[in-house]
N, C-alpha and C. Protein backbone atom coordinates (compact mmCIF):
# COMPACT_ATOMS: atom_id res chain seq x y z
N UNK A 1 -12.67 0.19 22.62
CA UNK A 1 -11.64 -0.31 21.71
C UNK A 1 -11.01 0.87 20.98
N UNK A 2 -9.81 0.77 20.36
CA UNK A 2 -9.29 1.80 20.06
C UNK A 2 -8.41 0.92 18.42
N UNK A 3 -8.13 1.43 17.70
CA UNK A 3 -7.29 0.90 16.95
C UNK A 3 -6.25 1.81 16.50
N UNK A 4 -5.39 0.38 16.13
CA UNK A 4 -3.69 0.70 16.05
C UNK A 4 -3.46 0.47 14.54
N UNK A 5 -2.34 1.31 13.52
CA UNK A 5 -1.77 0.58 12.49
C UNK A 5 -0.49 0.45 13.19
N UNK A 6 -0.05 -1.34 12.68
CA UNK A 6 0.96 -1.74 13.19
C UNK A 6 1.91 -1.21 11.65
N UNK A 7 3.38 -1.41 11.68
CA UNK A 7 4.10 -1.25 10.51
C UNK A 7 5.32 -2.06 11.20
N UNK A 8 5.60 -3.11 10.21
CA UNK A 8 6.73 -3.89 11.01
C UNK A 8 7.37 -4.22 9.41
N UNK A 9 9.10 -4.33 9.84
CA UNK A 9 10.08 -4.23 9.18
C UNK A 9 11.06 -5.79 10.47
N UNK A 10 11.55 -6.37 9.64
CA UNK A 10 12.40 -7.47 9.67
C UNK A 10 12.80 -8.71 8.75
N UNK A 11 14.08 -9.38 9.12
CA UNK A 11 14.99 -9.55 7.85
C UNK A 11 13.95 -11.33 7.85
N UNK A 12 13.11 -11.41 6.80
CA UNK A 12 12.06 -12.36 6.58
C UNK A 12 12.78 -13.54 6.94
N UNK A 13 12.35 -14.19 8.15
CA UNK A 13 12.19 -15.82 8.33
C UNK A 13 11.04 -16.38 8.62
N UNK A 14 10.64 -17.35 9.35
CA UNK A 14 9.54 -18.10 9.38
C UNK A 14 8.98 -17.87 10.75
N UNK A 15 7.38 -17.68 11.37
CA UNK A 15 7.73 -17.05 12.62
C UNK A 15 7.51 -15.21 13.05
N UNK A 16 7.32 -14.79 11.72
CA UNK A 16 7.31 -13.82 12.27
C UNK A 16 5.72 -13.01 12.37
N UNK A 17 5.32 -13.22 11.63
CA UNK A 17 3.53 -13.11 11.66
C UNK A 17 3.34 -13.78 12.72
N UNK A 18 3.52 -14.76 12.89
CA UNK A 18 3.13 -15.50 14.14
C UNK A 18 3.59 -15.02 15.27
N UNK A 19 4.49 -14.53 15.54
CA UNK A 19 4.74 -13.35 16.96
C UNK A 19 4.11 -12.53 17.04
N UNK A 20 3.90 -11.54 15.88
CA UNK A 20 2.82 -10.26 15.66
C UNK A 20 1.47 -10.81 15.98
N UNK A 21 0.54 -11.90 15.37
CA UNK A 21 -0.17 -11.83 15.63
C UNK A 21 -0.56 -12.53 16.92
N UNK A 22 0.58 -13.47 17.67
CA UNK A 22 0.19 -14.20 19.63
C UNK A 22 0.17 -12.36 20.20
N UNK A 23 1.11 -11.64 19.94
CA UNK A 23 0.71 -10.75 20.57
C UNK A 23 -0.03 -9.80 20.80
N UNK A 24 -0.64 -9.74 19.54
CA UNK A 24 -2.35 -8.89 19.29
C UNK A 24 -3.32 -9.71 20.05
N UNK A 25 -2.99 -10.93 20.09
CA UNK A 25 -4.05 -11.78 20.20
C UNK A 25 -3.90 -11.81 22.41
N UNK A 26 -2.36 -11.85 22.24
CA UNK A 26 -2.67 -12.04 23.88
C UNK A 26 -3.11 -10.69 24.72
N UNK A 27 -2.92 -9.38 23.97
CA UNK A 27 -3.32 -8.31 24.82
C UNK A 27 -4.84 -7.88 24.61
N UNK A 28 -5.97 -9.16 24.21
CA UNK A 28 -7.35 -8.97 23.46
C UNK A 28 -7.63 -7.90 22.29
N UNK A 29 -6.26 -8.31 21.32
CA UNK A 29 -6.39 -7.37 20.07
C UNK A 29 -7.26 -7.79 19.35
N UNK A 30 -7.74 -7.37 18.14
CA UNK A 30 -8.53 -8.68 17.16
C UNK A 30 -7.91 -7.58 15.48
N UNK A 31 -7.21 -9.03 14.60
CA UNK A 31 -6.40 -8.08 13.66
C UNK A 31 -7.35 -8.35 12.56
N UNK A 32 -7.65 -6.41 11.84
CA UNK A 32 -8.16 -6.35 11.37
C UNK A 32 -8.18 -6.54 9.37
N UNK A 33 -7.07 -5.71 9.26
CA UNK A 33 -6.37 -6.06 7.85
C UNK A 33 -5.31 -5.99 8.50
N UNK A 34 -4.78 -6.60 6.11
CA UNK A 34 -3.34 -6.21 6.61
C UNK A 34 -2.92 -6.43 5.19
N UNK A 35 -1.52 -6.04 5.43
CA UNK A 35 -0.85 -5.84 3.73
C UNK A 35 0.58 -6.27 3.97
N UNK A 36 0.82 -7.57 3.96
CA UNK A 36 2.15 -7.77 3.89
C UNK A 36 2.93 -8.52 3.04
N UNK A 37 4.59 -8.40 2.68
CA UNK A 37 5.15 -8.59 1.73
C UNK A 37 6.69 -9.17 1.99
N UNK A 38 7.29 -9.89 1.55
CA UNK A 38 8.73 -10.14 1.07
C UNK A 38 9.36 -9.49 0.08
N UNK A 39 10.23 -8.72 0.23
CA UNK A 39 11.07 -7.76 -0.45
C UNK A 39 12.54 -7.75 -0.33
N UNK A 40 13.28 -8.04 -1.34
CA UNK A 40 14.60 -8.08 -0.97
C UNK A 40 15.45 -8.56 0.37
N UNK A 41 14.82 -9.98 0.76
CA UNK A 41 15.28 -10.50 1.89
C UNK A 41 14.49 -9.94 3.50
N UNK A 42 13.92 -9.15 2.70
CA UNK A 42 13.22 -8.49 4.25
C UNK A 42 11.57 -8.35 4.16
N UNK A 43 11.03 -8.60 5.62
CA UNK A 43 9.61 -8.87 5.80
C UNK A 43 9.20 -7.64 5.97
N UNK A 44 7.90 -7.38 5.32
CA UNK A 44 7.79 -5.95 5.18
C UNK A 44 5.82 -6.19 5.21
N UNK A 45 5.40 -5.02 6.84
CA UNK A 45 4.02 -5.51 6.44
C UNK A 45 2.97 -3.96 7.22
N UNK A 46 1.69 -4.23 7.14
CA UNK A 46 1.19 -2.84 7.47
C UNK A 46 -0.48 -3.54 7.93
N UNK A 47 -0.63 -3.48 9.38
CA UNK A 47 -1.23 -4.15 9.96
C UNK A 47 -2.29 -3.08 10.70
N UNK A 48 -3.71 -3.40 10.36
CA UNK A 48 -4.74 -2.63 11.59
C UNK A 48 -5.26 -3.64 12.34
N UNK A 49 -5.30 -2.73 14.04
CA UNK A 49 -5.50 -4.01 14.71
C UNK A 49 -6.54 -3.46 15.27
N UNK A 50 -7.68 -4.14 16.41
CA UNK A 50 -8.69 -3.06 17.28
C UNK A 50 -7.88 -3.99 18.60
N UNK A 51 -7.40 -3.00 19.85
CA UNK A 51 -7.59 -3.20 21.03
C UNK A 51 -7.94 -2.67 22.27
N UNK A 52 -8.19 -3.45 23.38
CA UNK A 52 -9.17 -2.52 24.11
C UNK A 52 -8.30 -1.13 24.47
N UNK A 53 -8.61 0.58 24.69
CA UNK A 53 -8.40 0.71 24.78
C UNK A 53 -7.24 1.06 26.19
N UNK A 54 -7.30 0.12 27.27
CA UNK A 54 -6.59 0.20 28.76
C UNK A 54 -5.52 -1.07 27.85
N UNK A 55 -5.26 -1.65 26.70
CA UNK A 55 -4.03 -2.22 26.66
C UNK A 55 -3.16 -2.05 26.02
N UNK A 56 -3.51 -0.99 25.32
CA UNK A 56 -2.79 -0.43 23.70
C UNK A 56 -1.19 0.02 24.04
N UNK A 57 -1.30 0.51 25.46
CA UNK A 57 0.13 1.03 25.52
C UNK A 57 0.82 -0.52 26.17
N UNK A 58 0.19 -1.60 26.82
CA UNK A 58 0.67 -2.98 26.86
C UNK A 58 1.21 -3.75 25.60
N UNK A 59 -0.06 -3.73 25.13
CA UNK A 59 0.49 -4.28 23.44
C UNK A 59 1.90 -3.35 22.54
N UNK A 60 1.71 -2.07 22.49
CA UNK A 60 2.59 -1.46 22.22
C UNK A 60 4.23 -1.93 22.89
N UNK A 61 3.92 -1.59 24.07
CA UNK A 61 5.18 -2.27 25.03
C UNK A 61 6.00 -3.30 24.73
N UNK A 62 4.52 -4.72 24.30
CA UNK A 62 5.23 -5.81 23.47
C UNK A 62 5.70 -6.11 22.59
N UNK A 63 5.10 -5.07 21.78
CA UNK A 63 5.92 -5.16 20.08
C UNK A 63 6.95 -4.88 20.03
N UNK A 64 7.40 -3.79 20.99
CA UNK A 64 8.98 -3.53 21.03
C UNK A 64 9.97 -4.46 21.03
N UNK A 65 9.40 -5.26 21.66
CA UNK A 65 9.76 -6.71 22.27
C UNK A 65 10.39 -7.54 21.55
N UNK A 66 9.37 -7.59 20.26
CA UNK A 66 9.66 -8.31 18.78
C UNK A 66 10.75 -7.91 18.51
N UNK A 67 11.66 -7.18 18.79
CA UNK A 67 12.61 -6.93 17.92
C UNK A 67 13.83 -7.34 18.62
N UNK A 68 13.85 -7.52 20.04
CA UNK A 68 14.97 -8.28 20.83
C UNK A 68 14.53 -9.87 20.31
N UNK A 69 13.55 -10.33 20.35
CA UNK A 69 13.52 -11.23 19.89
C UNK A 69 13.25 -12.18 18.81
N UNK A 70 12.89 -11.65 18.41
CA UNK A 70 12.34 -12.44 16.26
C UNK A 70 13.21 -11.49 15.88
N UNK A 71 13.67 -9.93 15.76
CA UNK A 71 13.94 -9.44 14.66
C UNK A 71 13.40 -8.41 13.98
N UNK A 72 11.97 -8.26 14.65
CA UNK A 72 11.26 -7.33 13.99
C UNK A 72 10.78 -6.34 14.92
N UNK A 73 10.68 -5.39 13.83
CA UNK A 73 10.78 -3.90 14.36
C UNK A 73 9.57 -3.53 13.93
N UNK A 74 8.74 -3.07 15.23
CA UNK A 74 7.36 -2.78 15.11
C UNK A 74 7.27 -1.46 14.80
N UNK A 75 6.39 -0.66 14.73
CA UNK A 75 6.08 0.49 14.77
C UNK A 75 4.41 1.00 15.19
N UNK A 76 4.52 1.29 16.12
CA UNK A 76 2.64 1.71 16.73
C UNK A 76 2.10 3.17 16.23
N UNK A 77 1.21 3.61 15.64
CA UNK A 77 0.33 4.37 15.45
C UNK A 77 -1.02 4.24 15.52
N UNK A 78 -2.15 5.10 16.21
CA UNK A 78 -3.03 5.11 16.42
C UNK A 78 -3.53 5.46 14.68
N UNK A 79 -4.52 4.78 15.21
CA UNK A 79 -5.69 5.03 13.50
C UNK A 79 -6.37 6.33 13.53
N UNK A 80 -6.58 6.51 12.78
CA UNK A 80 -7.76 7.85 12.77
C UNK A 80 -9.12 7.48 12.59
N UNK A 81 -9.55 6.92 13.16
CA UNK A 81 -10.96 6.20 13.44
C UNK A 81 -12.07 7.00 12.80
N UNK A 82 -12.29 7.90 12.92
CA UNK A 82 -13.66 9.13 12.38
C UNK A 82 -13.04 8.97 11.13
N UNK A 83 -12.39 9.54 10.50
CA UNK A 83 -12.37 9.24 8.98
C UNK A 83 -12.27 7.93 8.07
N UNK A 84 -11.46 7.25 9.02
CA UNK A 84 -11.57 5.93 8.56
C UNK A 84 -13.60 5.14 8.90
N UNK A 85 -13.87 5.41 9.74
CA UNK A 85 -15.29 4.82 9.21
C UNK A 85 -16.23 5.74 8.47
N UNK A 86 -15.83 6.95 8.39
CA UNK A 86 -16.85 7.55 7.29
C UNK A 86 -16.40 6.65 6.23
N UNK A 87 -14.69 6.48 5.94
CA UNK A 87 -14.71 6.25 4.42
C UNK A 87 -15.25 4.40 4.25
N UNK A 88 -14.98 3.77 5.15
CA UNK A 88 -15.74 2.46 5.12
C UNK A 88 -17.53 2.37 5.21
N UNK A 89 -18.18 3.46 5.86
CA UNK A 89 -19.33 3.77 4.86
C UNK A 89 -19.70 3.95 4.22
N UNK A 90 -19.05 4.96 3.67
CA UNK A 90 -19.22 5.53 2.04
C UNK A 90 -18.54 5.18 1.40
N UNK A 91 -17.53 4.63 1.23
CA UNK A 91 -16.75 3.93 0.66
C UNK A 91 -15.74 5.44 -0.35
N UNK A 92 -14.90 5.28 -0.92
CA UNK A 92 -14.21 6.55 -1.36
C UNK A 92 -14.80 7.97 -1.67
N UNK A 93 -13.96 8.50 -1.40
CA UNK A 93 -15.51 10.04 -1.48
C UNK A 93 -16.28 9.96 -2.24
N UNK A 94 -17.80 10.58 -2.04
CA UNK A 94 -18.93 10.14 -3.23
C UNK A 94 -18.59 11.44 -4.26
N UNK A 95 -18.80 10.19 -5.24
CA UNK A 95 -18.92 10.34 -6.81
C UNK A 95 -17.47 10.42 -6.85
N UNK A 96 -16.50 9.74 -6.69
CA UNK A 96 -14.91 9.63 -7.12
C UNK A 96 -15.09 8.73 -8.11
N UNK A 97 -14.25 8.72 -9.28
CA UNK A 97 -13.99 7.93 -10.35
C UNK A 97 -12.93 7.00 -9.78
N UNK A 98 -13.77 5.68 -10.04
CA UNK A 98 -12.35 4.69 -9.68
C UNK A 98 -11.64 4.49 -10.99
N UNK A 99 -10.26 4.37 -11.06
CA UNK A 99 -9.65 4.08 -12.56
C UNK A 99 -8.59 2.60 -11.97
N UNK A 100 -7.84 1.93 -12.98
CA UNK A 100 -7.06 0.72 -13.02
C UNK A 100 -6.04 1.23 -13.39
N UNK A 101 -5.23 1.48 -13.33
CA UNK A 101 -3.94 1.70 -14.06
C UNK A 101 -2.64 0.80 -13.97
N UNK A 102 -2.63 0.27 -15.46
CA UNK A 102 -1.39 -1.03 -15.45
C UNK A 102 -0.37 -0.07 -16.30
N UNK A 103 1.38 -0.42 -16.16
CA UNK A 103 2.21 0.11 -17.08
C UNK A 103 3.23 -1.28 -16.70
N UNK A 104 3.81 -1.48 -18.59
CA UNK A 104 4.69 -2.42 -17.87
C UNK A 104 5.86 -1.51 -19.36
N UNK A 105 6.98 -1.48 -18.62
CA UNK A 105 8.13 -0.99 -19.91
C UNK A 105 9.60 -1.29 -19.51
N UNK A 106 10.76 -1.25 -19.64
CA UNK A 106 12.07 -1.12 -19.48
C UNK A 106 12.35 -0.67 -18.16
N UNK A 107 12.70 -0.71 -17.24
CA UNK A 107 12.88 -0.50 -15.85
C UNK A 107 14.18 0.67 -16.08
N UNK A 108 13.51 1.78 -15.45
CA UNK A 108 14.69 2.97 -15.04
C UNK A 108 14.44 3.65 -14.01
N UNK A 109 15.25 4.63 -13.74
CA UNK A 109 14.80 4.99 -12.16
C UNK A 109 13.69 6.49 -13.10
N UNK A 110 13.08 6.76 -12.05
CA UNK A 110 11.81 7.81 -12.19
C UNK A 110 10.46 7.52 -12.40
N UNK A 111 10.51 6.41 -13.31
CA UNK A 111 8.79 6.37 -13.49
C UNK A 111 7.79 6.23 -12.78
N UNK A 112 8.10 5.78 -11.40
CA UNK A 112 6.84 5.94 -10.43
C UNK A 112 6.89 7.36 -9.91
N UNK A 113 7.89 8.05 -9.87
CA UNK A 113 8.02 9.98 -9.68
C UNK A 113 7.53 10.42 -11.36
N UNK A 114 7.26 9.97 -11.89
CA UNK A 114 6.59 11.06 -13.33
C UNK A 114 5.56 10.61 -12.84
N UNK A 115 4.85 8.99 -12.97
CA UNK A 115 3.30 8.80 -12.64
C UNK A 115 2.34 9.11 -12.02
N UNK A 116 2.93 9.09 -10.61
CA UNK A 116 2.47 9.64 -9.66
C UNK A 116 2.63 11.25 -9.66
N UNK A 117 3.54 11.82 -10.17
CA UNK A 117 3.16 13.41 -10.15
C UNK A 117 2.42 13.43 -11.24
N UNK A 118 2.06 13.32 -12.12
CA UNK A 118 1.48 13.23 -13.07
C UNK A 118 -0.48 13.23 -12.87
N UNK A 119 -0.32 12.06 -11.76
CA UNK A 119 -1.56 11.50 -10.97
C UNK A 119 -2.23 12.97 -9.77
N UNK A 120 -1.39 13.52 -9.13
CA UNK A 120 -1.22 14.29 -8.33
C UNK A 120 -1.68 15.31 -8.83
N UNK A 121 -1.17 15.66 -10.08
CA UNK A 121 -1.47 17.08 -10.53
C UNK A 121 -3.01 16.81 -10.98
N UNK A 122 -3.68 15.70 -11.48
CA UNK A 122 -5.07 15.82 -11.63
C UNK A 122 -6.15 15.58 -10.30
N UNK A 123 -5.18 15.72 -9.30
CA UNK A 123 -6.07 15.49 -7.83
C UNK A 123 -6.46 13.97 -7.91
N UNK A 124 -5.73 13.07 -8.12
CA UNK A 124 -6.04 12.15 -8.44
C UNK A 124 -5.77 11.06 -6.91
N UNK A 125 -6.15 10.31 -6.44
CA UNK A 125 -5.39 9.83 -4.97
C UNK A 125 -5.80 7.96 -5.08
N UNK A 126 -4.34 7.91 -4.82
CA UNK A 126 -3.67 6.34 -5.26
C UNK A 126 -4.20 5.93 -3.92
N UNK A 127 -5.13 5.11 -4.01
CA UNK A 127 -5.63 3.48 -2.94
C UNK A 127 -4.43 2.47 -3.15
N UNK A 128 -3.89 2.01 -3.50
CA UNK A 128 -3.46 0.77 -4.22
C UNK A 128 -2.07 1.10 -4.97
N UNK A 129 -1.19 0.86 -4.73
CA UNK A 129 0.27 0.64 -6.15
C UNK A 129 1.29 -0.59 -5.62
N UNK A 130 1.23 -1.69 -6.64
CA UNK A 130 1.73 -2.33 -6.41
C UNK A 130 2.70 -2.56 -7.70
N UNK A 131 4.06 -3.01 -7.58
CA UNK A 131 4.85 -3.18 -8.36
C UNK A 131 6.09 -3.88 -8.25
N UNK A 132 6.59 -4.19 -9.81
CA UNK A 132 7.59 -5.50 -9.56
C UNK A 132 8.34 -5.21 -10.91
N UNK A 133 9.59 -5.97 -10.63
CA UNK A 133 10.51 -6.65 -11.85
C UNK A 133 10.77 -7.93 -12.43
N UNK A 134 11.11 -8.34 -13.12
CA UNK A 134 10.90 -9.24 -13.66
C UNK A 134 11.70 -9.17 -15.08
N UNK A 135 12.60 -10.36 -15.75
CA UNK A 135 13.45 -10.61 -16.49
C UNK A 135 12.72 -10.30 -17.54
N UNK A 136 13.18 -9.63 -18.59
CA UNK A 136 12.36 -9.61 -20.29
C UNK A 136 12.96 -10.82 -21.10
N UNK A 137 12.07 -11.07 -22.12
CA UNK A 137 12.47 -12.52 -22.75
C UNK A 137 13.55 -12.20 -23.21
N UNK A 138 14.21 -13.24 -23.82
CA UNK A 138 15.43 -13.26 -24.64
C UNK A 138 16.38 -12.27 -23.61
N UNK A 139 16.69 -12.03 -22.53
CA UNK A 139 17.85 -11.68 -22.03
C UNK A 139 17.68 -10.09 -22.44
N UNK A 140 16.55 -9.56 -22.66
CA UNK A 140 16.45 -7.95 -22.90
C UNK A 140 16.38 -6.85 -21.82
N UNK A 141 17.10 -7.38 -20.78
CA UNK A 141 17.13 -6.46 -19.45
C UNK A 141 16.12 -6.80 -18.52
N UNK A 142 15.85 -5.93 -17.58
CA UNK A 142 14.98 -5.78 -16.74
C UNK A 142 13.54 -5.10 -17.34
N UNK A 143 12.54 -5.98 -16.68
CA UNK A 143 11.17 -4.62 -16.98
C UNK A 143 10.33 -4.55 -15.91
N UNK A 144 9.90 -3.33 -16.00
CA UNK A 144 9.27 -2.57 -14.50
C UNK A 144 7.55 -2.94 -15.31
N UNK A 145 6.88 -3.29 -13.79
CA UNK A 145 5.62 -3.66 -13.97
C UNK A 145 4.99 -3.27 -12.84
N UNK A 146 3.47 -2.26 -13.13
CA UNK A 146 3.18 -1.86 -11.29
C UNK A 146 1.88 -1.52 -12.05
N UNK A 147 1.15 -1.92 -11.14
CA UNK A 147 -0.93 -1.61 -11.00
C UNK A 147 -1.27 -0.84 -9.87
N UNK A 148 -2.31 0.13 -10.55
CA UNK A 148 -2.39 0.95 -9.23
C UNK A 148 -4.19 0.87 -9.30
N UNK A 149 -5.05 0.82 -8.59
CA UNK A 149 -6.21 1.97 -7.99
C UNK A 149 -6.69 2.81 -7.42
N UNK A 150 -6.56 3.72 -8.54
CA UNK A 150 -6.79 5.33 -8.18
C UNK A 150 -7.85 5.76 -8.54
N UNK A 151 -8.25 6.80 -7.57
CA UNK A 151 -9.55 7.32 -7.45
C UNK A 151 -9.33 8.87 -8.10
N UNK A 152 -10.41 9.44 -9.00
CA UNK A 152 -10.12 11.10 -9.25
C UNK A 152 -11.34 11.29 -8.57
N UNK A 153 -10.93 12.60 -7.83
CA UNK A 153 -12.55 13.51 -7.54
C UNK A 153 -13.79 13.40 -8.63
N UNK A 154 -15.18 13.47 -7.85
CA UNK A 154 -16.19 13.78 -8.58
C UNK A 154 -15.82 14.45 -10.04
N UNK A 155 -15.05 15.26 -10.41
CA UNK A 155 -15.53 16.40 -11.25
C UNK A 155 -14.43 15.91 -12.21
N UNK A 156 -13.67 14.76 -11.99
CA UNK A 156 -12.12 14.64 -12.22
C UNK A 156 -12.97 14.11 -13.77
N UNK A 157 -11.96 13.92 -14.66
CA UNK A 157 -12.07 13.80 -16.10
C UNK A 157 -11.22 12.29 -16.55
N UNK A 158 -11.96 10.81 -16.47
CA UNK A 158 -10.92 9.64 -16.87
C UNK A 158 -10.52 10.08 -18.36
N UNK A 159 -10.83 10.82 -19.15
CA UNK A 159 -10.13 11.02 -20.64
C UNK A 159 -8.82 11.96 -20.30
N UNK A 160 -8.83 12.88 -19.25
CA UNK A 160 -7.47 13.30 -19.16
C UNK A 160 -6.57 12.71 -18.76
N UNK A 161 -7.07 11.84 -17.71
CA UNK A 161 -6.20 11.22 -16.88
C UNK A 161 -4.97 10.31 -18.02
N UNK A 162 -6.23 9.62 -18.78
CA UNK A 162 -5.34 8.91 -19.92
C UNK A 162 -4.38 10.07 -20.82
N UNK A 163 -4.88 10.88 -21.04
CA UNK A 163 -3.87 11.42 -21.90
C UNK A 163 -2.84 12.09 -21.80
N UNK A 164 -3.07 12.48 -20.23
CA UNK A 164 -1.91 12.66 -19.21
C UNK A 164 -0.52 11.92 -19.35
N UNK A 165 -1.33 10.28 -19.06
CA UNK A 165 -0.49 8.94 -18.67
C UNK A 165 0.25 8.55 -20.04
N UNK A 166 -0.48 9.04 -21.25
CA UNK A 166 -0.36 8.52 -22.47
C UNK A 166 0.70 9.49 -23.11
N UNK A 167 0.80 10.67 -22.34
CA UNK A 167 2.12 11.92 -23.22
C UNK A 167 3.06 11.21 -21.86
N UNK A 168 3.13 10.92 -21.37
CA UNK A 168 4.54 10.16 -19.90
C UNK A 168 4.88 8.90 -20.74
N UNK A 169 3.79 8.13 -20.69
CA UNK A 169 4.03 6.81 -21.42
C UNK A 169 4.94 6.86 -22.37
N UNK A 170 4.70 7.45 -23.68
CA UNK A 170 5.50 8.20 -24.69
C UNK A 170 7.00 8.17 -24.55
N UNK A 171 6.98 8.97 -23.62
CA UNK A 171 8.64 9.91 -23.14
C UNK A 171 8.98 8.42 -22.15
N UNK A 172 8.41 7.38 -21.13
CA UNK A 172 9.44 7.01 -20.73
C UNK A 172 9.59 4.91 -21.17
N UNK A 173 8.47 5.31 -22.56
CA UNK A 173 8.47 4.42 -23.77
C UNK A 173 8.11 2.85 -22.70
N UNK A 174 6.79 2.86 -22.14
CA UNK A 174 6.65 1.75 -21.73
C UNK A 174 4.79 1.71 -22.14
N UNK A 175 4.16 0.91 -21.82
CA UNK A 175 3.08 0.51 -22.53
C UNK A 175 2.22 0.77 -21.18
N UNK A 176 0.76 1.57 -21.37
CA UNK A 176 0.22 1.74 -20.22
C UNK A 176 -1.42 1.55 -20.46
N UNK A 177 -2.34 0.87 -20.14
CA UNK A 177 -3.73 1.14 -19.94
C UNK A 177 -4.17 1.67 -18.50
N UNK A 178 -5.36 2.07 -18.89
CA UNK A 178 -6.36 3.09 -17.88
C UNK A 178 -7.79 2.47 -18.23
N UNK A 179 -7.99 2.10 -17.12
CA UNK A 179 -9.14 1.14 -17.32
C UNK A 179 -10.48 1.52 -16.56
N UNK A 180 -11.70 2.25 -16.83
CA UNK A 180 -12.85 2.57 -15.33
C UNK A 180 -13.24 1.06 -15.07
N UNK A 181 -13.11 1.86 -13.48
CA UNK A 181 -13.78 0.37 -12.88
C UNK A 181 -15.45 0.41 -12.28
N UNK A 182 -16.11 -0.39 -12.38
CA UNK A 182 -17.57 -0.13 -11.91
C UNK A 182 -17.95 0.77 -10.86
């Protein structure tokens, strides 16, 4: 067996998971995760699959397929298997600090480029960022809202991390906790 991350892009109707997955399923794929989303009218998703390896370039073949017909535009990459099951053994490098990080404030462009460099510069490495908009009461604009789980190295420091997040927070005036997780 060999595994694939799928990455598929198309304009969201009903139907379309269901093509992706008859065709994992008809070339003896078996799907493993997956992360998918509706975004601005379009289906947006990030799929690991295991198949044998004599069909991968079959299955591959077919996904192309998807896109003459549903709409969607596959994309095939092989997994990196050796690192990916060390880290599902050990689970994130040992002794990494897991942290939570919520910010919700006024929506402008940059703040996921300060956060994330911000995150970066303490060697810090994002598992997880998810984020959204959403109306503020009383007709007060837009506000940006995004959760992340991030891991710092062994040696990494969660009191900097916050005070890092907490001099950004400041400057781009939105409200942020940093939370350790077990």
């Amino acid at each position: 067996m060999t595994q694939l991350v799928l990455t598929a892009i198309g304009d969201d109707r009903e139907g379309l998971v269901s093509a992706l997955a008859e065709q994992v399923d008809l070339h003896g794929g078996n799907w493993l995760e997956s992360g998918l989303s509706h975004l601005a009218g379009k289906f947006a998703g990030v799929v690991l699959v295991d198949v044998p390896e004599d069909r991968a370039e079959e299955l591959t073949a077919a996904l192309a397929s998807l896109q003459q017909s549903v709409g969607l535009r596959v994309d095939v990459t092989e997994a990196r298997t050796a690192e990916r099951d060390a880290m599902l053994a050990d689970g994130p490098a040992e002794g990494s600090v897991p942290l939570h990080v919520h910010l919700i404030g006024q929506d402008r462009s940059g703040m996921v480029r300060e956060v994330t460099t911000a995150l970066a510069a303490l060697h810090a490495s994002i598992e997880e960022l998810r984020s959204w908009t959403t109306d503020a009461p009383q007709g007060g604009g837009v506000l940006f809202e995004a959760e992340a789980l991030v891991h710092l190295p062994a040696q990494g420091d969660p009191t900097e991390v916050r005070e890092a997040l907490e001099r950004i927070a400041g400057e781009l005036m939105v409200d942020l906790e940093v939370d350790d997780l077990p």
